[in-house]
C-alpha atoms as a PDB file:
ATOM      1  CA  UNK A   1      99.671  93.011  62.359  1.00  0.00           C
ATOM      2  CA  UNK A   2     100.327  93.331  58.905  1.00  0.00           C
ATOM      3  CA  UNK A   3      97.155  93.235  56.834  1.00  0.00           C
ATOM      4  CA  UNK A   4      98.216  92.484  52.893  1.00  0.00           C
ATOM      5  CA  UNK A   5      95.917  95.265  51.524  1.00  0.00           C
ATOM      6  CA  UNK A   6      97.399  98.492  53.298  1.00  0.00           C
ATOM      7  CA  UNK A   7     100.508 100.379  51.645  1.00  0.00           C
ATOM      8  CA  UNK A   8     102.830  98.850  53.440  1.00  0.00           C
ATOM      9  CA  UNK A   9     101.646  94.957  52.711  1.00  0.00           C
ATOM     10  CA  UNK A  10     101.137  95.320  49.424  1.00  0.00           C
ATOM     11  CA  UNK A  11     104.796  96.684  48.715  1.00  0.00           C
ATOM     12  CA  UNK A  12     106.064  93.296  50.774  1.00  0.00           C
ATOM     13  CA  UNK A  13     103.682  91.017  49.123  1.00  0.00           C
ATOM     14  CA  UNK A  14     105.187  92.581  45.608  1.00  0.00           C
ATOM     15  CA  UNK A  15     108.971  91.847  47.244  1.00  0.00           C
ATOM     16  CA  UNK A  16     108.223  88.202  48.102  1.00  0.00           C
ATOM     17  CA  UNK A  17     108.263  86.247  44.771  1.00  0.00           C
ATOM     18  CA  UNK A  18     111.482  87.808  43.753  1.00  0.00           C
ATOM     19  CA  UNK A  19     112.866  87.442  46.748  1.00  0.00           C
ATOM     20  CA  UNK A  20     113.719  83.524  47.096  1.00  0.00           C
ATOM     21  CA  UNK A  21     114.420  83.388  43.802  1.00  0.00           C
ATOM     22  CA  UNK A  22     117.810  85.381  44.000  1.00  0.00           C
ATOM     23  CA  UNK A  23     118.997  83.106  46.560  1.00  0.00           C
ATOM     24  CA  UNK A  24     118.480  80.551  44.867  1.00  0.00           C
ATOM     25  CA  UNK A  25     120.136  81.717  41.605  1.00  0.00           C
ATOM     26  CA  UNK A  26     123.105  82.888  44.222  1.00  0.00           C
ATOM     27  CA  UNK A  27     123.313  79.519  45.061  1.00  0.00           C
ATOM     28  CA  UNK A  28     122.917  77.918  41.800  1.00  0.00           C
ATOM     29  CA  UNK A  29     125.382  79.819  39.508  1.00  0.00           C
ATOM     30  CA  UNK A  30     127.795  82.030  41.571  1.00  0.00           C
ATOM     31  CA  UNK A  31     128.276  78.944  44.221  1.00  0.00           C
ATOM     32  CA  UNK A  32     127.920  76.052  41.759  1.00  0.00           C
ATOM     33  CA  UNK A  33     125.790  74.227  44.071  1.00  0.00           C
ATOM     34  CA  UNK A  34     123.793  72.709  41.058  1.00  0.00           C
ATOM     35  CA  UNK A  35     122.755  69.135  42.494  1.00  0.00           C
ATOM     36  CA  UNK A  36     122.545  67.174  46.167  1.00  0.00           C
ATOM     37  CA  UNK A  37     125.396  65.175  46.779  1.00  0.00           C
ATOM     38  CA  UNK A  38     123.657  62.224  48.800  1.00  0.00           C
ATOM     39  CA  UNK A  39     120.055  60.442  47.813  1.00  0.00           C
ATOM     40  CA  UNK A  40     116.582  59.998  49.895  1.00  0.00           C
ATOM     41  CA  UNK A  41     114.573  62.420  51.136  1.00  0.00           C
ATOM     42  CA  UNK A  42     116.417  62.733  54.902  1.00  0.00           C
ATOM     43  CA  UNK A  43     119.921  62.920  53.672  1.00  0.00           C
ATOM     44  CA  UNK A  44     119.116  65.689  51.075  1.00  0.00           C
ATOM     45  CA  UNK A  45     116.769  67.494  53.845  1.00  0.00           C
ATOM     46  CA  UNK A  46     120.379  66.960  55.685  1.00  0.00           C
ATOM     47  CA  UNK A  47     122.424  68.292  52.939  1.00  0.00           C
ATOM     48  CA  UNK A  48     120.437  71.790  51.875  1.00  0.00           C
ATOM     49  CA  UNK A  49     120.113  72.616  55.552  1.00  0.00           C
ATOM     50  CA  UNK A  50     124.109  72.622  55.687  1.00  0.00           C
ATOM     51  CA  UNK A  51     124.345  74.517  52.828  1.00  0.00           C
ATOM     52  CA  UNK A  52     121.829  76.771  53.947  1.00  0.00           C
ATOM     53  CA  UNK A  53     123.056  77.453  56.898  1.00  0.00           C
ATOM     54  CA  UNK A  54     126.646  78.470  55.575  1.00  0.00           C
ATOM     55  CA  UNK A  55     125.101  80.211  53.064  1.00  0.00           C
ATOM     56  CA  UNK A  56     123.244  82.697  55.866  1.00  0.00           C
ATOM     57  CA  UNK A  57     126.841  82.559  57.661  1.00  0.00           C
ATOM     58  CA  UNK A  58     128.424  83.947  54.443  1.00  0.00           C
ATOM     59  CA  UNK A  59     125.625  86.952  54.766  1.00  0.00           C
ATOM     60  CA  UNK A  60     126.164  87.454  58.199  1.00  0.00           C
ATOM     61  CA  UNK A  61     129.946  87.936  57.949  1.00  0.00           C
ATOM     62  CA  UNK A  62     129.407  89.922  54.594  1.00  0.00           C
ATOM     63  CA  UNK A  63     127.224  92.498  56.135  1.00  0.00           C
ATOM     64  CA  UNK A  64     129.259  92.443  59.418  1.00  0.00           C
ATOM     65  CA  UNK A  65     132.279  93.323  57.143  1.00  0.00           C
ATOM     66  CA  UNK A  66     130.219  96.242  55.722  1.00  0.00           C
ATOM     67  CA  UNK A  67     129.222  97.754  59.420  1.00  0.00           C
ATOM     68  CA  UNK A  68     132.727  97.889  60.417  1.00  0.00           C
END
């Protein structure tokens, strides 16, 4: 278990507020994904999970590229 007081939480607890925020800036300015393209809260739950998931895709392949 990680407790958030020894070495090793503390240096992930400073990581996490940074760390959604550069996806999100990924996906903002280098993608252009700047607004949902369909309206109520289902279909833009819908919409984000799609990009999301090709998003993590992208990753995958990226780093896969970088192994090989």
């Amino acid at each position: 278990m990680l407790r958030f007081t020894s070495e090793k939480g503390l240096e992930h607890r400073s990581r996490r507020p940074i760390e959604p925020e550069a996806v999100f800036g990924q996906m903002k300015y280098d993608m252009q994904y700047k607004r949902f393209r369909h309206f109520g809260k289902d279909k833009v739950t819908m919409d984000f999970a799609f990009f999301a998931t090709a998003f993590n895709i992208k990753k995958m392949i990226a780093t896969m590229k970088r192994a090989a």
